[in-house]
Protein backbone atom coordinates (compact mmCIF):
# COMPACT_ATOMS: atom_id res chain seq x y z
CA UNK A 1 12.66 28.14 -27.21
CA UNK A 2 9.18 29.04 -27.94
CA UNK A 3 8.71 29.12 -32.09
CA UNK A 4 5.72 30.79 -33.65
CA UNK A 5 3.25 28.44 -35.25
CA UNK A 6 4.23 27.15 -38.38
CA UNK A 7 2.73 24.28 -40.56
CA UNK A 8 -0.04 23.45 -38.35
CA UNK A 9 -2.60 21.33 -39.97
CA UNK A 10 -6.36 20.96 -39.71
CA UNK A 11 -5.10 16.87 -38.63
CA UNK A 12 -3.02 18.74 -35.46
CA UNK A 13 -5.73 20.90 -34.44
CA UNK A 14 -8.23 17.49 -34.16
CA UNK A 15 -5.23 16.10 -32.20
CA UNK A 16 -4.82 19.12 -30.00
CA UNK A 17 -8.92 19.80 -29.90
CA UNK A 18 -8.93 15.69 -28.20
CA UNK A 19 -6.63 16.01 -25.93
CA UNK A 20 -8.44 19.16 -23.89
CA UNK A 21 -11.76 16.60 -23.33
CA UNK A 22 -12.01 14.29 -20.80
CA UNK A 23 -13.14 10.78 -22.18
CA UNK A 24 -14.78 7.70 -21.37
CA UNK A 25 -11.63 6.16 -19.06
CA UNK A 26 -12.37 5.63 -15.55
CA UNK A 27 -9.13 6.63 -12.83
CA UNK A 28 -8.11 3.12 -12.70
CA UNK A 29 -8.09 2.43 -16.37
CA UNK A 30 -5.12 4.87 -17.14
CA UNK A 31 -2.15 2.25 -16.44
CA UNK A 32 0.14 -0.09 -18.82
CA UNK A 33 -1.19 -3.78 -18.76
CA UNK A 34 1.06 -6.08 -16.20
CA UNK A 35 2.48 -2.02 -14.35
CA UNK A 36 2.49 -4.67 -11.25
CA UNK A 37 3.29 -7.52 -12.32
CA UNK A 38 5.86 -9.70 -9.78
CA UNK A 39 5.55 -7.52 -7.20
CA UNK A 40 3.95 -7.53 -4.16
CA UNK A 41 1.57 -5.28 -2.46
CA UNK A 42 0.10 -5.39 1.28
CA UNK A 43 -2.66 -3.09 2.13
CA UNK A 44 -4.37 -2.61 5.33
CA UNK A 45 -7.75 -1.61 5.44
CA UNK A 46 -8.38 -4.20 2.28
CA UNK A 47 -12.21 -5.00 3.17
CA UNK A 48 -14.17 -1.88 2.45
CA UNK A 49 -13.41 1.32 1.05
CA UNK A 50 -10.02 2.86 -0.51
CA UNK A 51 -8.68 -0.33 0.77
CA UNK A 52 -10.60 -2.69 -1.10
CA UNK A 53 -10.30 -0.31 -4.06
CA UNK A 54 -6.99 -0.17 -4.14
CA UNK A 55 -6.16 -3.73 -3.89
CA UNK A 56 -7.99 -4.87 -7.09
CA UNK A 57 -6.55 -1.88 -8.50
CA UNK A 58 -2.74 -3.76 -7.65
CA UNK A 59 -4.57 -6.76 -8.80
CA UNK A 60 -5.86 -5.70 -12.20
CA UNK A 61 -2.30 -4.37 -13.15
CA UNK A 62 -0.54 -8.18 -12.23
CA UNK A 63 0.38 -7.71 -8.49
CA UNK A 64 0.06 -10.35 -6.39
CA UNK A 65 -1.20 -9.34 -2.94
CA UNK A 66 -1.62 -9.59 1.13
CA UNK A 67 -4.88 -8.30 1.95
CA UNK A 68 -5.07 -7.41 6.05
CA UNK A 69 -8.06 -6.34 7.71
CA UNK A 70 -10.36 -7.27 11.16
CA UNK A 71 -13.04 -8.83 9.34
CA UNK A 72 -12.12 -11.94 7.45
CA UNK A 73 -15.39 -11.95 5.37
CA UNK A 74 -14.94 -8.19 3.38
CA UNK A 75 -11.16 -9.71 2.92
CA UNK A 76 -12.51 -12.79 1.25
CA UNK A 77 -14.44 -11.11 -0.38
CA UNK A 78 -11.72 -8.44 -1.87
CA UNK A 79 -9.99 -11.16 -2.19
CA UNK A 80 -12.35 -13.23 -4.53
CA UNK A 81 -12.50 -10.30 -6.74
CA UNK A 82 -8.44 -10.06 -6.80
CA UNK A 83 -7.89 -13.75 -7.94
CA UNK A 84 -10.11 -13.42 -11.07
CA UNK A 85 -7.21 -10.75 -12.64
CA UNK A 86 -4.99 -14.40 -12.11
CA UNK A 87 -2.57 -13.20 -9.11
CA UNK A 88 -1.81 -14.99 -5.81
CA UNK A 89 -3.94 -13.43 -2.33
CA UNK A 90 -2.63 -14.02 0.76
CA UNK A 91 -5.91 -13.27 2.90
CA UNK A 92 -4.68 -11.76 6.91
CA UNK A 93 -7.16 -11.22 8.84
CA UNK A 94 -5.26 -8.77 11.58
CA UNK A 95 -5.87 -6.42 14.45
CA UNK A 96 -3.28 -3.85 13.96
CA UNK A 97 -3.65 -2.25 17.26
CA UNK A 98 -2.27 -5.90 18.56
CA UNK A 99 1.75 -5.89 17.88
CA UNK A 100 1.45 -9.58 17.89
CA UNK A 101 -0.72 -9.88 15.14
CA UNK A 102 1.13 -7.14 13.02
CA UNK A 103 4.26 -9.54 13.48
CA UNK A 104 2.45 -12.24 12.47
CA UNK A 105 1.26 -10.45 9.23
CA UNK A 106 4.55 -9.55 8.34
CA UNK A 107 6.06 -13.23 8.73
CA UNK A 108 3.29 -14.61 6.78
CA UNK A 109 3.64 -12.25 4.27
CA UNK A 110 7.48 -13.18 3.70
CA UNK A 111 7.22 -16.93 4.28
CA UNK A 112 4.45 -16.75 1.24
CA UNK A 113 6.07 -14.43 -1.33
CA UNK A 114 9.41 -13.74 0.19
CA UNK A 115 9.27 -9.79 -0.53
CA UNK A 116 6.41 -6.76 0.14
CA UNK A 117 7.03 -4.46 -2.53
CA UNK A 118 3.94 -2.00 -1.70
CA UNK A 119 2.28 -1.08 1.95
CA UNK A 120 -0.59 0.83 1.70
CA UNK A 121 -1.54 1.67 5.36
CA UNK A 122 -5.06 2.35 5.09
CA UNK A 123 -7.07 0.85 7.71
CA UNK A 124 -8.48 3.80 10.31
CA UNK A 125 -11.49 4.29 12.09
CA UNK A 126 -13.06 7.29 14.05
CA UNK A 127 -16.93 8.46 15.18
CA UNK A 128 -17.71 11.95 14.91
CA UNK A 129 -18.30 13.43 18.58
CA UNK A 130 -17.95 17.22 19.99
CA UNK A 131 -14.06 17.48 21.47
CA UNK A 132 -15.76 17.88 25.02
CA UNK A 133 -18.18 14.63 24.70
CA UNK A 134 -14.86 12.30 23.53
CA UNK A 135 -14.53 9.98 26.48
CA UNK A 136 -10.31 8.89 27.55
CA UNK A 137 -11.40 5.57 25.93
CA UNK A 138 -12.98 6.51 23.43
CA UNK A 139 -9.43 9.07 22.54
CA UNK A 140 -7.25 6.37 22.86
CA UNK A 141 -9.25 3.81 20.50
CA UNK A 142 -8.97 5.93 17.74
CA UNK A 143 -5.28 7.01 18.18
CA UNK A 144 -4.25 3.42 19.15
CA UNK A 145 -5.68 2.43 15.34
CA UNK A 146 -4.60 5.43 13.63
CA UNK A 147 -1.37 6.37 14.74
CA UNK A 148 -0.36 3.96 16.43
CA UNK A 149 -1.62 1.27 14.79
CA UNK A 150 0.30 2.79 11.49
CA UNK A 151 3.58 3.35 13.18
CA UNK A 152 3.29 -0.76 14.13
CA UNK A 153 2.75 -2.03 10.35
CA UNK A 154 5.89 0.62 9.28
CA UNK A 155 7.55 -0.59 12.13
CA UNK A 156 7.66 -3.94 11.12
CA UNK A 157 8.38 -3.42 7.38
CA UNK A 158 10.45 -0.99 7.24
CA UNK A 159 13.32 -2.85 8.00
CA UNK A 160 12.68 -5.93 5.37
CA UNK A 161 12.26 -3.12 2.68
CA UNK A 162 15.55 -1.07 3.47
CA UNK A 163 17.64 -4.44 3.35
CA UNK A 164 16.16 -5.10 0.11
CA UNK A 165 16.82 -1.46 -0.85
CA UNK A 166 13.42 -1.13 -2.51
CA UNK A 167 9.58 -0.57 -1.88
CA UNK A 168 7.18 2.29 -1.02
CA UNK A 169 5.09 2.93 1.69
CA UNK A 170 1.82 4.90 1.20
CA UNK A 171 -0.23 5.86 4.79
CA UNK A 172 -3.68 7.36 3.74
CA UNK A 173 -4.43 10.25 5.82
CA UNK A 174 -7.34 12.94 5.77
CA UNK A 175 -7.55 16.63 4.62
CA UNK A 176 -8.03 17.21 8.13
CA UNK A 177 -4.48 16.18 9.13
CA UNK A 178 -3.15 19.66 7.82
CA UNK A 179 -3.79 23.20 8.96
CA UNK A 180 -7.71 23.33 9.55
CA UNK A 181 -9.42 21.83 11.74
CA UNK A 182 -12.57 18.95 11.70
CA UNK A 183 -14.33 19.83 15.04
CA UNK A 184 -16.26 16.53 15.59
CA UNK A 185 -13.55 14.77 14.79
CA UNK A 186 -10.44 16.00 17.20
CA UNK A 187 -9.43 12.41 17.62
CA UNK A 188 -8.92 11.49 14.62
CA UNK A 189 -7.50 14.81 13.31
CA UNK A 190 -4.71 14.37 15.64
CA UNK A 191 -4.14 11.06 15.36
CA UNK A 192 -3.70 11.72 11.21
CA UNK A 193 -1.84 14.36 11.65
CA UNK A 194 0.78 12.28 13.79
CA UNK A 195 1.09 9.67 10.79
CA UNK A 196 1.38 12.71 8.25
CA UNK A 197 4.91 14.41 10.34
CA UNK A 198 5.66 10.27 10.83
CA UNK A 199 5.48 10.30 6.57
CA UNK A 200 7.72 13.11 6.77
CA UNK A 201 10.12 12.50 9.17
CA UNK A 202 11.07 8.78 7.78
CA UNK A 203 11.03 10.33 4.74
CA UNK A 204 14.71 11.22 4.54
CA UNK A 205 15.50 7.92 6.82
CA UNK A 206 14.13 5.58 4.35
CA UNK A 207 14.60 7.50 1.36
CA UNK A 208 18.69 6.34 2.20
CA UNK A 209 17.78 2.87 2.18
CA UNK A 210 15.38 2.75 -1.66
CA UNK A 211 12.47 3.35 0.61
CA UNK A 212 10.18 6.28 -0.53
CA UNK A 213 6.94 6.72 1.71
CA UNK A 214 4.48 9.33 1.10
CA UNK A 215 0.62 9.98 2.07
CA UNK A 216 -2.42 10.29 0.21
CA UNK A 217 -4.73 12.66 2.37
CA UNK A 218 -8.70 12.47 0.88
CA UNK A 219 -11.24 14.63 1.59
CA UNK A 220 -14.84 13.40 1.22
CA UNK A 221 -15.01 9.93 -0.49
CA UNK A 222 -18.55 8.53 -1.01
CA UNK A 223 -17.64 5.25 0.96
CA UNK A 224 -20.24 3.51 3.24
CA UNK A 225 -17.66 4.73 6.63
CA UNK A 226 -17.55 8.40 5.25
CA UNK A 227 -21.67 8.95 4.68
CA UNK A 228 -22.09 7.51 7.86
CA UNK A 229 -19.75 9.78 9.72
CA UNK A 230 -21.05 13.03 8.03
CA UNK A 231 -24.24 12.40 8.21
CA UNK A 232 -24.38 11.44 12.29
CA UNK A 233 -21.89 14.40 12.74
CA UNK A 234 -23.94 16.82 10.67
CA UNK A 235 -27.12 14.86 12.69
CA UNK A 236 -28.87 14.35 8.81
CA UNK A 237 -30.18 11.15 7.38
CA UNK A 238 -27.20 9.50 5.20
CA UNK A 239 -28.49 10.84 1.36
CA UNK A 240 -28.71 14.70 2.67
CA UNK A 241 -25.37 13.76 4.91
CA UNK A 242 -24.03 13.05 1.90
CA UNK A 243 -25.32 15.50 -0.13
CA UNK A 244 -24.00 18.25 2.62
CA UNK A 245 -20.49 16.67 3.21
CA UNK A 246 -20.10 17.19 -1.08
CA UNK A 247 -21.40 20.61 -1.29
CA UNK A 248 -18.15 21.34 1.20
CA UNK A 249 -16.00 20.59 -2.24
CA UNK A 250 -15.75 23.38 -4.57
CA UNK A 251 -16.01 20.81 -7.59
CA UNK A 252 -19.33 19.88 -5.88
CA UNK A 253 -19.43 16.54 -5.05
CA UNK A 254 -17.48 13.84 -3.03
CA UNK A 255 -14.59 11.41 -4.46
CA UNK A 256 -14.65 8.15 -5.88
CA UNK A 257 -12.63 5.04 -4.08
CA UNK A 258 -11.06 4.66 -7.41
CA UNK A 259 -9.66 7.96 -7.25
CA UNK A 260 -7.87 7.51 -4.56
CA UNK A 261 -6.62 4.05 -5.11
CA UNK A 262 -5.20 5.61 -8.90
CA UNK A 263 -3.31 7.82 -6.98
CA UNK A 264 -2.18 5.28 -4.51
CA UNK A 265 -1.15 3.02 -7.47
CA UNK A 266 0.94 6.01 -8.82
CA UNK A 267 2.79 6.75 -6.15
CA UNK A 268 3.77 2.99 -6.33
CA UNK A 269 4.76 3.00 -9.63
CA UNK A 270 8.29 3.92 -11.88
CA UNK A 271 6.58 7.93 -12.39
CA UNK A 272 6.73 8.36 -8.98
CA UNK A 273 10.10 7.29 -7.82
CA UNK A 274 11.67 10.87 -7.12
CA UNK A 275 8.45 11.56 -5.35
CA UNK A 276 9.39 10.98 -1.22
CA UNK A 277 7.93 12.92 1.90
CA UNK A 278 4.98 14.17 -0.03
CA UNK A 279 1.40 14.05 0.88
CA UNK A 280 -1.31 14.43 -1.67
CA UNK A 281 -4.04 16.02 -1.25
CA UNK A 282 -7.35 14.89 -3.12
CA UNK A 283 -10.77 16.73 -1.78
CA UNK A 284 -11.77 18.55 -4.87
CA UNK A 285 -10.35 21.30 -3.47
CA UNK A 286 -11.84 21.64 -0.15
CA UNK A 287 -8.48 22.53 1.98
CA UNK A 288 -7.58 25.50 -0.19
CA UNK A 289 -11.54 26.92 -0.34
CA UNK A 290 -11.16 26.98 3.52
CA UNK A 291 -14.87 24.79 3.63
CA UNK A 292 -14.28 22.90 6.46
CA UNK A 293 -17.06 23.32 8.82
CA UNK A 294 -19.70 22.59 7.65
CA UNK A 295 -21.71 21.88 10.85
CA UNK A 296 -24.89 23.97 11.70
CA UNK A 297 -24.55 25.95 15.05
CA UNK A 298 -25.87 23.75 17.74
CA UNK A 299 -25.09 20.33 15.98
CA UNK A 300 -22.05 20.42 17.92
């Protein structure tokens, strides 16, 4: 029941004045000390990026991890970082396009810590290209790591998880995985679109089991990959790339890697337990605005 105001005091309007301004706390700073602490988190992807982000995020809140990747020096380097907040790193350097190796990841990952509470699938790749210059090998290289390079890592951990009856799965996707279109990027698009119905249709599968998996789909993060991608696509050096690919947001500029990871780290934690099948969308509101072409007649 809404009461009228009674008995306010100059002491409640300060209160009430503080809480409409932002402050000085950065995305990841917003968690309870040890929020991670004894479990275990495995994200793909862990060199660079949202990946790398969002592992020393896990870190900094107590969670031990298993950091997989192509390139074993970004890991070791991610992975330096991790062991300063005190936690074990299991470092897995891994192809996941190569079923082998994802098996391999998964048994080290158990013989070391005996459970994976967390999978973040995040590792991806794409090159921006007009649909008609995208060569059949060039198509299936960027499927083969997005989708199904995805569907191996859930694949193989998906089954560990629902025997345990716990853990959650988040597969980072792109704003471009929904309802409008990227044009030099058709590959991709559909590829990350396949692992967004994939979130949704295991959704109610593992969701039985004490599984929830959802998706976190960015728009433009101001990553290394991402300016490099807009800019060749947009054919601009990377600073006006950038500068272009943010201008699509209506907030006006791109995200932060932190931003993401926070919102990886809540789907992972106790507030987002009744949260299953969902994909979040983070792009400063580019998807809704409809801004998604950004490219210059005759720059594709």
């Amino acid at each position: 029941m809404i009461r009228p105001d009674r008995g306010r005091t100059m002491a409640d309007d300060a209160h009430l004045e503080g809480t409409h301004h932002s402050t000085d706390a950065q995305p990841l700073d917003v968690f309870a000390p040890g929020l991670f602490r004894g479990r275990v988190a495995l994200v793909t992807g862990a060199g660079t990026g949202i990946g790398r982000m969002t592992a020393l995020g896990f870190a900094r809140y107590g969670a031990d991890l298993v950091l997989a990747g192509r390139t074993a020096e970004t890991l070791e380097a991610t992975a330096t970082d991790a062991r300063a907040h005190g936690g074990q790193v299991l470092v897995a350097p891994t192809d996941i396009r190569k079923p082998e190796q994802v098996d391999a990841l998964r048994d080290a990952a158990y013989a070391t810590f005996g459970h994976v509470d967390f999978l973040v699938n995040n590792a991806g790749g794409q090159f921006p290209a007009p649909p008609s210059q995208i060569s059949d090998n060039g198509w299936r290289a960027v499927v083969d790591l997005n989708l199904n390079g995805t569907w191996t890592v859930i694949n193989r951990f998906m089954g560990p998880m629902s025997e345990a009856g716990t853990g959650t799965i988040v597969n980072v996707v792109h704003v471009y995985s929904f309802d409008q279109g990227a044009p030099a990027f058709a590959h991709s698009g559909a590829a990350r679109a396949g692992v967004l119905n994939l979130t949704r249709t295991l959704a109610p599968y593992l969701g039985r089991h004490g599984v929830t998996i959802n998706a976190l789909a960015p728009g433009v993060v101001d990553t290394a990959g991402v300016k490099a991608n807009e800019a060749e696509a947009l054919g601009l050096d990377e600073a006006a790339g950038r500068d272009q690919a943010a201008a699509m947001a209506p907030v006006g500029r791109a995200g932060d890697a932190s931003e993401m990871a926070a919102i990886i780290l809540f789907l992972c934690s106790p507030a987002a337990r009744f949260v299953n099948g969902a994909a979040i969308v983070a792009d400063g509101g580019e998807l809704v605005n409809g801004l998604w072409n950004p490219f210059p007649p005759g720059t594709l």
